[in-house]
C-alpha atoms as a PDB file:
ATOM      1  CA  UNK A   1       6.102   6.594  -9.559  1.00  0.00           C
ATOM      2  CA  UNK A   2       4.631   4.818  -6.240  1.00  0.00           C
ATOM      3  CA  UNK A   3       6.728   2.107  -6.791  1.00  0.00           C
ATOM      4  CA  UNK A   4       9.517   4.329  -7.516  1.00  0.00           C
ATOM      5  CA  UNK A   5       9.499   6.051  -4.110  1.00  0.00           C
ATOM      6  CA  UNK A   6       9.217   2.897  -2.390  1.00  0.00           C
ATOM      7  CA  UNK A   7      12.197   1.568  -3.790  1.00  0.00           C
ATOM      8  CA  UNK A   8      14.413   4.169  -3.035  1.00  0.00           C
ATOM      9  CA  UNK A   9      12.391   3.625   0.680  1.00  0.00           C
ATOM     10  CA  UNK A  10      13.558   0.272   0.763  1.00  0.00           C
ATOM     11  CA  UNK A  11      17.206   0.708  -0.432  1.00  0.00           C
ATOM     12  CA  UNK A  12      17.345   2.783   2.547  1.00  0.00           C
ATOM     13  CA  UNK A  13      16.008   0.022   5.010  1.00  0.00           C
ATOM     14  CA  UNK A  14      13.079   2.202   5.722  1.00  0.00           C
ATOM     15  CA  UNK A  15       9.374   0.688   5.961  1.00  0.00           C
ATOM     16  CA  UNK A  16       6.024   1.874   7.349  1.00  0.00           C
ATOM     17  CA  UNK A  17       5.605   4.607   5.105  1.00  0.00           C
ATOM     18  CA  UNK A  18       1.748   5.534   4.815  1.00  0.00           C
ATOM     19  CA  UNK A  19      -0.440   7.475   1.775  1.00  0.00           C
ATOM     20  CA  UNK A  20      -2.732   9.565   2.626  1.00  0.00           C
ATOM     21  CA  UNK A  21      -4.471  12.132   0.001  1.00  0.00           C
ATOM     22  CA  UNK A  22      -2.408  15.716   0.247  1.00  0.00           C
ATOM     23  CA  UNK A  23      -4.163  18.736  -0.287  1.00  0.00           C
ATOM     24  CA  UNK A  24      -3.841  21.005  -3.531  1.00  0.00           C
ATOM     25  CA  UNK A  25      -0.572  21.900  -3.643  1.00  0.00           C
ATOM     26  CA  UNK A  26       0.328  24.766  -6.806  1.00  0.00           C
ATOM     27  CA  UNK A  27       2.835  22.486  -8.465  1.00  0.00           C
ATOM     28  CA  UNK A  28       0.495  18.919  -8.502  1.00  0.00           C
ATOM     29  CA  UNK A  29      -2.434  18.461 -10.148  1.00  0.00           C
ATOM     30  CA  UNK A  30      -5.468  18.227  -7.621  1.00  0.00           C
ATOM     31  CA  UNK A  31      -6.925  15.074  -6.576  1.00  0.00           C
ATOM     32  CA  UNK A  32      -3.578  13.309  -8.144  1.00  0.00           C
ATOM     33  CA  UNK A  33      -1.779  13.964  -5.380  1.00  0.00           C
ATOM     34  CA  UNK A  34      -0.513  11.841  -2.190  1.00  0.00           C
ATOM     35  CA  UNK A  35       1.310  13.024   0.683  1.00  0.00           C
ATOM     36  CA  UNK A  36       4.178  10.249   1.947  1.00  0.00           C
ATOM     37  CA  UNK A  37       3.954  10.454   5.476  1.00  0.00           C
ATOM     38  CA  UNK A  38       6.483   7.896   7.939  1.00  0.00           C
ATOM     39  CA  UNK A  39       5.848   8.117  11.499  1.00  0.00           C
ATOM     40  CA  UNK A  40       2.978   9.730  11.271  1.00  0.00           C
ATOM     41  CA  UNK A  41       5.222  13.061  10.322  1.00  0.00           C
ATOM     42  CA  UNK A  42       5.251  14.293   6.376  1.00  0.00           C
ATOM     43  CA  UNK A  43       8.523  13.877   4.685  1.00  0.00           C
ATOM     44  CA  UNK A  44       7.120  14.540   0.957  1.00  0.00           C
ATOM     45  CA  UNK A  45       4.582  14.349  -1.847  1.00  0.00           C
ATOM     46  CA  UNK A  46       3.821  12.710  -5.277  1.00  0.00           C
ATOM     47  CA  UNK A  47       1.768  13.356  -7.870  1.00  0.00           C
ATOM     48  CA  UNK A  48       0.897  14.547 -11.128  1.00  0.00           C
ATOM     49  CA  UNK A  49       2.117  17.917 -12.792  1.00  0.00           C
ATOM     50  CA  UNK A  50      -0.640  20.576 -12.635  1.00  0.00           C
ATOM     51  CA  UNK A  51      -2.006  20.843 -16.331  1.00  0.00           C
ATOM     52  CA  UNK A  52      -1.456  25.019 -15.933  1.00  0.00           C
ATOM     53  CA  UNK A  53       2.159  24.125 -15.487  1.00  0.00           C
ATOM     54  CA  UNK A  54       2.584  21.886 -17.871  1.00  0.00           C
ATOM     55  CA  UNK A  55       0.968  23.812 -20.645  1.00  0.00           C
ATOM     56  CA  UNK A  56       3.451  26.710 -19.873  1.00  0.00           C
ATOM     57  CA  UNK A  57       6.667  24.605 -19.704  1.00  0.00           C
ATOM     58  CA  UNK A  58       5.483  22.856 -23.204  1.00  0.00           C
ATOM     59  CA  UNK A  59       5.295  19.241 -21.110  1.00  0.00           C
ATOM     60  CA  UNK A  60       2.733  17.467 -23.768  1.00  0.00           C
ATOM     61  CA  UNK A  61       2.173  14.412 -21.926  1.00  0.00           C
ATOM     62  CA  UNK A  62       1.677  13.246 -18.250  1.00  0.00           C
ATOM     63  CA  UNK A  63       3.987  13.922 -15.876  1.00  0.00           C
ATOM     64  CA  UNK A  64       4.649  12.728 -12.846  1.00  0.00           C
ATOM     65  CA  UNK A  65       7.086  14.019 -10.092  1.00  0.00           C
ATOM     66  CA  UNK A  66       7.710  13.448  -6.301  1.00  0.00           C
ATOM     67  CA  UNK A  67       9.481  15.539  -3.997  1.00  0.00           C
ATOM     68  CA  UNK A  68      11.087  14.131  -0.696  1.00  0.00           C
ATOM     69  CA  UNK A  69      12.359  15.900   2.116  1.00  0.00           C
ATOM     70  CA  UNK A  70      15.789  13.695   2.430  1.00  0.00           C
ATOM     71  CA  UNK A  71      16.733  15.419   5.810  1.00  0.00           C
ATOM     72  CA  UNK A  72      13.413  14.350   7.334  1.00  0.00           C
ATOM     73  CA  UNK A  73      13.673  10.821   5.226  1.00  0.00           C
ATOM     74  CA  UNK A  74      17.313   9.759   6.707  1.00  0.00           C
ATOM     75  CA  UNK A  75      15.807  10.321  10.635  1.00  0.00           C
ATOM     76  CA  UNK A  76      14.115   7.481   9.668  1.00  0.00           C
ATOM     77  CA  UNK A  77      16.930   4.918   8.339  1.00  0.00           C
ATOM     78  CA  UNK A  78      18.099   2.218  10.793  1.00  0.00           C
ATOM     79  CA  UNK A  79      22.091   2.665  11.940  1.00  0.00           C
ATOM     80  CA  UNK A  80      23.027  -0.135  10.733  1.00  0.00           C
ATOM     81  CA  UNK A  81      22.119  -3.189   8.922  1.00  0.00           C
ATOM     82  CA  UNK A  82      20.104  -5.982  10.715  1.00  0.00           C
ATOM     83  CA  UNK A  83      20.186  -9.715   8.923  1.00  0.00           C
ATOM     84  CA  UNK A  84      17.733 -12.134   9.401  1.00  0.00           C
ATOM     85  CA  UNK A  85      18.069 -15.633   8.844  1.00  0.00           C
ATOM     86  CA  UNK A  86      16.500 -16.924   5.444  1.00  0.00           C
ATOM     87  CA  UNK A  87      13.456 -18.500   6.454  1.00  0.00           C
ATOM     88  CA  UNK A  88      13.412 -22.456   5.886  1.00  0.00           C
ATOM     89  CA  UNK A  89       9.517 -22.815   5.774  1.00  0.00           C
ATOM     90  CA  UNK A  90       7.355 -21.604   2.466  1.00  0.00           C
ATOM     91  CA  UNK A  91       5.692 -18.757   2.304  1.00  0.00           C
ATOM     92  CA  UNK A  92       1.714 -19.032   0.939  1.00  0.00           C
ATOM     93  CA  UNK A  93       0.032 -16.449  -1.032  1.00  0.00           C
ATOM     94  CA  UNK A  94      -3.499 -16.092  -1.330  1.00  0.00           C
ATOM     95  CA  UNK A  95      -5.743 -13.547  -3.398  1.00  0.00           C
ATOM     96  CA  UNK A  96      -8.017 -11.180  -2.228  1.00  0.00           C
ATOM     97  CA  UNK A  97     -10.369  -8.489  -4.612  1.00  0.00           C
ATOM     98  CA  UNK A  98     -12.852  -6.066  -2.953  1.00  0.00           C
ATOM     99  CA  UNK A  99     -15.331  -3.957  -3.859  1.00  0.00           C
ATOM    100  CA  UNK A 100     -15.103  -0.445  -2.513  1.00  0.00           C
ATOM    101  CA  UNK A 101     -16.561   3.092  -2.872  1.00  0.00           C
ATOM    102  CA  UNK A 102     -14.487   5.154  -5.262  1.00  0.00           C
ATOM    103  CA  UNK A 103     -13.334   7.503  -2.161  1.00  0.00           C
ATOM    104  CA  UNK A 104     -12.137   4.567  -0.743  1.00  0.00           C
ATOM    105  CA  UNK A 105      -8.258   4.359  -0.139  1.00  0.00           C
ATOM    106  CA  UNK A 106      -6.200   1.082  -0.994  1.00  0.00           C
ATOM    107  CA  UNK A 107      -4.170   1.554   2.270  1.00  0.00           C
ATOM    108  CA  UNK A 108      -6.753   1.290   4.722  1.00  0.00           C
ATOM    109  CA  UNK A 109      -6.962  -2.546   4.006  1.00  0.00           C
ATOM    110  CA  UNK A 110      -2.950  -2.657   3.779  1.00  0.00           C
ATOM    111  CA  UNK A 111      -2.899  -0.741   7.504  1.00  0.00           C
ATOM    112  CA  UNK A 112      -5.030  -3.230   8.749  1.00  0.00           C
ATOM    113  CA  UNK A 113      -3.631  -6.448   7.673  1.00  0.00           C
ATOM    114  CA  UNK A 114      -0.384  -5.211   8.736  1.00  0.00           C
ATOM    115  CA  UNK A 115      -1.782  -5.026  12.413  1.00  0.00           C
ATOM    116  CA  UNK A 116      -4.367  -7.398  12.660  1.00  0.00           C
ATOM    117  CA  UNK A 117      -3.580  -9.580  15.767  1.00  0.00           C
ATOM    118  CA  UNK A 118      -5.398 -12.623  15.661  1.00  0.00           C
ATOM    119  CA  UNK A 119      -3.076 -13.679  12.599  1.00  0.00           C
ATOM    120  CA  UNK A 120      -0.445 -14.807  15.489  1.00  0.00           C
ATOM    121  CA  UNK A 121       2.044 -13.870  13.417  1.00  0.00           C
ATOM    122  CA  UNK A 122       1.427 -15.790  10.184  1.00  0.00           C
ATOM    123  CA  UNK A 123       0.654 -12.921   8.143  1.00  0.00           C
ATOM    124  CA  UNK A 124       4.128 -11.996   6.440  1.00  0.00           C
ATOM    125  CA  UNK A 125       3.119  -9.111   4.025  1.00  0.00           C
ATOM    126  CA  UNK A 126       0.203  -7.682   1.750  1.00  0.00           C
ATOM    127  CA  UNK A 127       0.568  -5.691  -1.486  1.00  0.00           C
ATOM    128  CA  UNK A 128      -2.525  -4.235  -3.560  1.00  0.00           C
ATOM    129  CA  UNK A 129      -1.717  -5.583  -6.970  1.00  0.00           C
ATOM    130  CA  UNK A 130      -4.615  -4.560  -9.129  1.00  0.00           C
ATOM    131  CA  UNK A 131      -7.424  -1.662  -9.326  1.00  0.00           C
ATOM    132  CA  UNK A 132     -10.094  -1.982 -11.583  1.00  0.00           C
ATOM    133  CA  UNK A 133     -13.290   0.427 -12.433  1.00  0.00           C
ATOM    134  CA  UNK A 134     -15.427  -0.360 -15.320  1.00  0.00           C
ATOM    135  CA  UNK A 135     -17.221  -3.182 -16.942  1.00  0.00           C
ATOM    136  CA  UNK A 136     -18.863  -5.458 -14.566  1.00  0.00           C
ATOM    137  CA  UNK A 137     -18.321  -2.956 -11.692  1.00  0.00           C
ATOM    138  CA  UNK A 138     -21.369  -0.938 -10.251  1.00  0.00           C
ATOM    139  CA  UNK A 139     -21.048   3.031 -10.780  1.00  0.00           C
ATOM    140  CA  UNK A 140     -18.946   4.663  -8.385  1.00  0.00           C
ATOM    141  CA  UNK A 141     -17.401   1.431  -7.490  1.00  0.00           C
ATOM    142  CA  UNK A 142     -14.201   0.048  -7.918  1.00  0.00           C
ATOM    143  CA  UNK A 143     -12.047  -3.264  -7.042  1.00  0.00           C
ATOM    144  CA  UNK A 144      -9.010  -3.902  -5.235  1.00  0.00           C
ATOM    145  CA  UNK A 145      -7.160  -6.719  -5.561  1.00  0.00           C
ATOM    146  CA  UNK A 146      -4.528  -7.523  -3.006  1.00  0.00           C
ATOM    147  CA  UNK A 147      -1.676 -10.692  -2.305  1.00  0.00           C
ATOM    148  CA  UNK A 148      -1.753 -11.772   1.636  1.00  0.00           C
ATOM    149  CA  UNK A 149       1.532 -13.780   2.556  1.00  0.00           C
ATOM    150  CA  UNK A 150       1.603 -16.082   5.108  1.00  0.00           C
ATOM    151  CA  UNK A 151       4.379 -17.681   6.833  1.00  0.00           C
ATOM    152  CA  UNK A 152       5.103 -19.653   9.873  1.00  0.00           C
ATOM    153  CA  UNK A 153       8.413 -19.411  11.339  1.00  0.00           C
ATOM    154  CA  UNK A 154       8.722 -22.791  13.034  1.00  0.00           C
ATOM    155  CA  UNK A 155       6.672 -25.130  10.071  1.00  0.00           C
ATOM    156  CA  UNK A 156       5.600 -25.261   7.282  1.00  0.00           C
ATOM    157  CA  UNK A 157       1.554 -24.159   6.796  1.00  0.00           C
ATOM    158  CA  UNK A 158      -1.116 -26.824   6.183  1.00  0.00           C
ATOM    159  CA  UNK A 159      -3.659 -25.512   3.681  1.00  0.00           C
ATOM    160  CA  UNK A 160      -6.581 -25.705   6.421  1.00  0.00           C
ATOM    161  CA  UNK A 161      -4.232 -23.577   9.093  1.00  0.00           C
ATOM    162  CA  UNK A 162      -4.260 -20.461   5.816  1.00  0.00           C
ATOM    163  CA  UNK A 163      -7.499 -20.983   4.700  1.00  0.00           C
ATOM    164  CA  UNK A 164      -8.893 -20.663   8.452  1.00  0.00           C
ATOM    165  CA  UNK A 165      -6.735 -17.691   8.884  1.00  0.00           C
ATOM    166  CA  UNK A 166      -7.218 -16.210   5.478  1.00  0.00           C
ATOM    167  CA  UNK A 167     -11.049 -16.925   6.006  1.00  0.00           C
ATOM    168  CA  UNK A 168     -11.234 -14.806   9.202  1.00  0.00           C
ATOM    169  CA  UNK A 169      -8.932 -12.235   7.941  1.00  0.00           C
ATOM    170  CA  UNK A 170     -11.197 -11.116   5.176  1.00  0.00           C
ATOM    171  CA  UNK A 171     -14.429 -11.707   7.306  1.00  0.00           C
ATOM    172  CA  UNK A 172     -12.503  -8.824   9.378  1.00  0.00           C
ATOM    173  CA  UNK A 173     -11.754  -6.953   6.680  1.00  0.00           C
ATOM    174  CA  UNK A 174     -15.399  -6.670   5.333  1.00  0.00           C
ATOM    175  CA  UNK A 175     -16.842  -6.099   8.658  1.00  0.00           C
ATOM    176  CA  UNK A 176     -14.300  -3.248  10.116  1.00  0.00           C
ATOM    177  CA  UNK A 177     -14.198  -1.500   7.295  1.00  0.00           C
ATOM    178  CA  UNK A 178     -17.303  -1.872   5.439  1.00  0.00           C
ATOM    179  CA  UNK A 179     -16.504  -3.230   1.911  1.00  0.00           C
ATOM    180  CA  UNK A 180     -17.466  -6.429   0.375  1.00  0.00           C
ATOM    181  CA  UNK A 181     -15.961  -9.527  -0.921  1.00  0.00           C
ATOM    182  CA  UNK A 182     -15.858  -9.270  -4.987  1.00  0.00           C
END
């Protein structure tokens, strides 16, 4: 359903959006519940259907719904189009997995890739691509696995220039915001 939202985010040339755990709201189960925030402002929520009202509306399986304020949503939409040029030089992706508390949100680490500076602008994009909690993970643990793109507009990337980068990156990571390398 995530992905879902962010799809319909991006065929409207909107980015930035931001997660951030939404308090119980009647209609959403609690604790399965996200707020979609852009600019800092809310413009809707996801989640899962509250058991209570799924029971009385015969729903027998999971569901999962998201509400967005469109009004709110289309401030946010450029005017128009802007093209960039393709980029001639290849991107790099390295792999990244974390172990975190439980509590811990998948976002922070997004957030801060996104504006961590010392990159000077190699760092194209990050995505969290798994979560795992179980069998070789401590109790009230979990890991995060996440893809880091890098990119260099004017060449193409010698393994040593990402792997310094990447190195320092994740050193960053772990330090600021307290998790460890898995």
């Amino acid at each position: 359903m995530k992905g879902l939202v962010e799809s319909v985010l991006a065929f409207l040339r909107i980015d930035g959006q931001s997660w951030q755990p939404a308090p119980d709201l009647a209609a959403f189960h609690p604790g399965k519940t996200a707020k979609i925030e852009l600019g800092g402002a809310p413009v809707g929520y996801l989640g899962l259907l509250h058991p209570n009202t799924a029971e009385t509306q015969g729903v027998d399986a999971n569901c999962w719904l998201f509400e967005l304020d469109l009004e709110k949503v289309l401030e946010y939409c450029p005017a128009r189009a802007i093209f960039k040029e393709l980029p001639r030089f290849p991107v790099v992706v390295r792999d990244v997995a974390f172990l975190t508390d439980m509590d811990f949100q998948s976002a922070k680490v997004v957030d801060f890739v996104r504006g961590w500076k010392p990159a000077d602008g190699l760092v194209e994009g990050v995505e969290l691509f798994d979560y795992y909690a179980g069998d070789n993970i401590p109790a009230n643990k979990k890991s995060l696995a996440y893809s880091i793109s890098y990119r260099a507009l004017d060449r193409t990337l010698t393994d040593a220039e990402i792997n310094e980068v990447h190195a320092k990156l994740v050193s960053a990571l772990m330090l600021d915001l307290g998790i460890e390398r898995r």
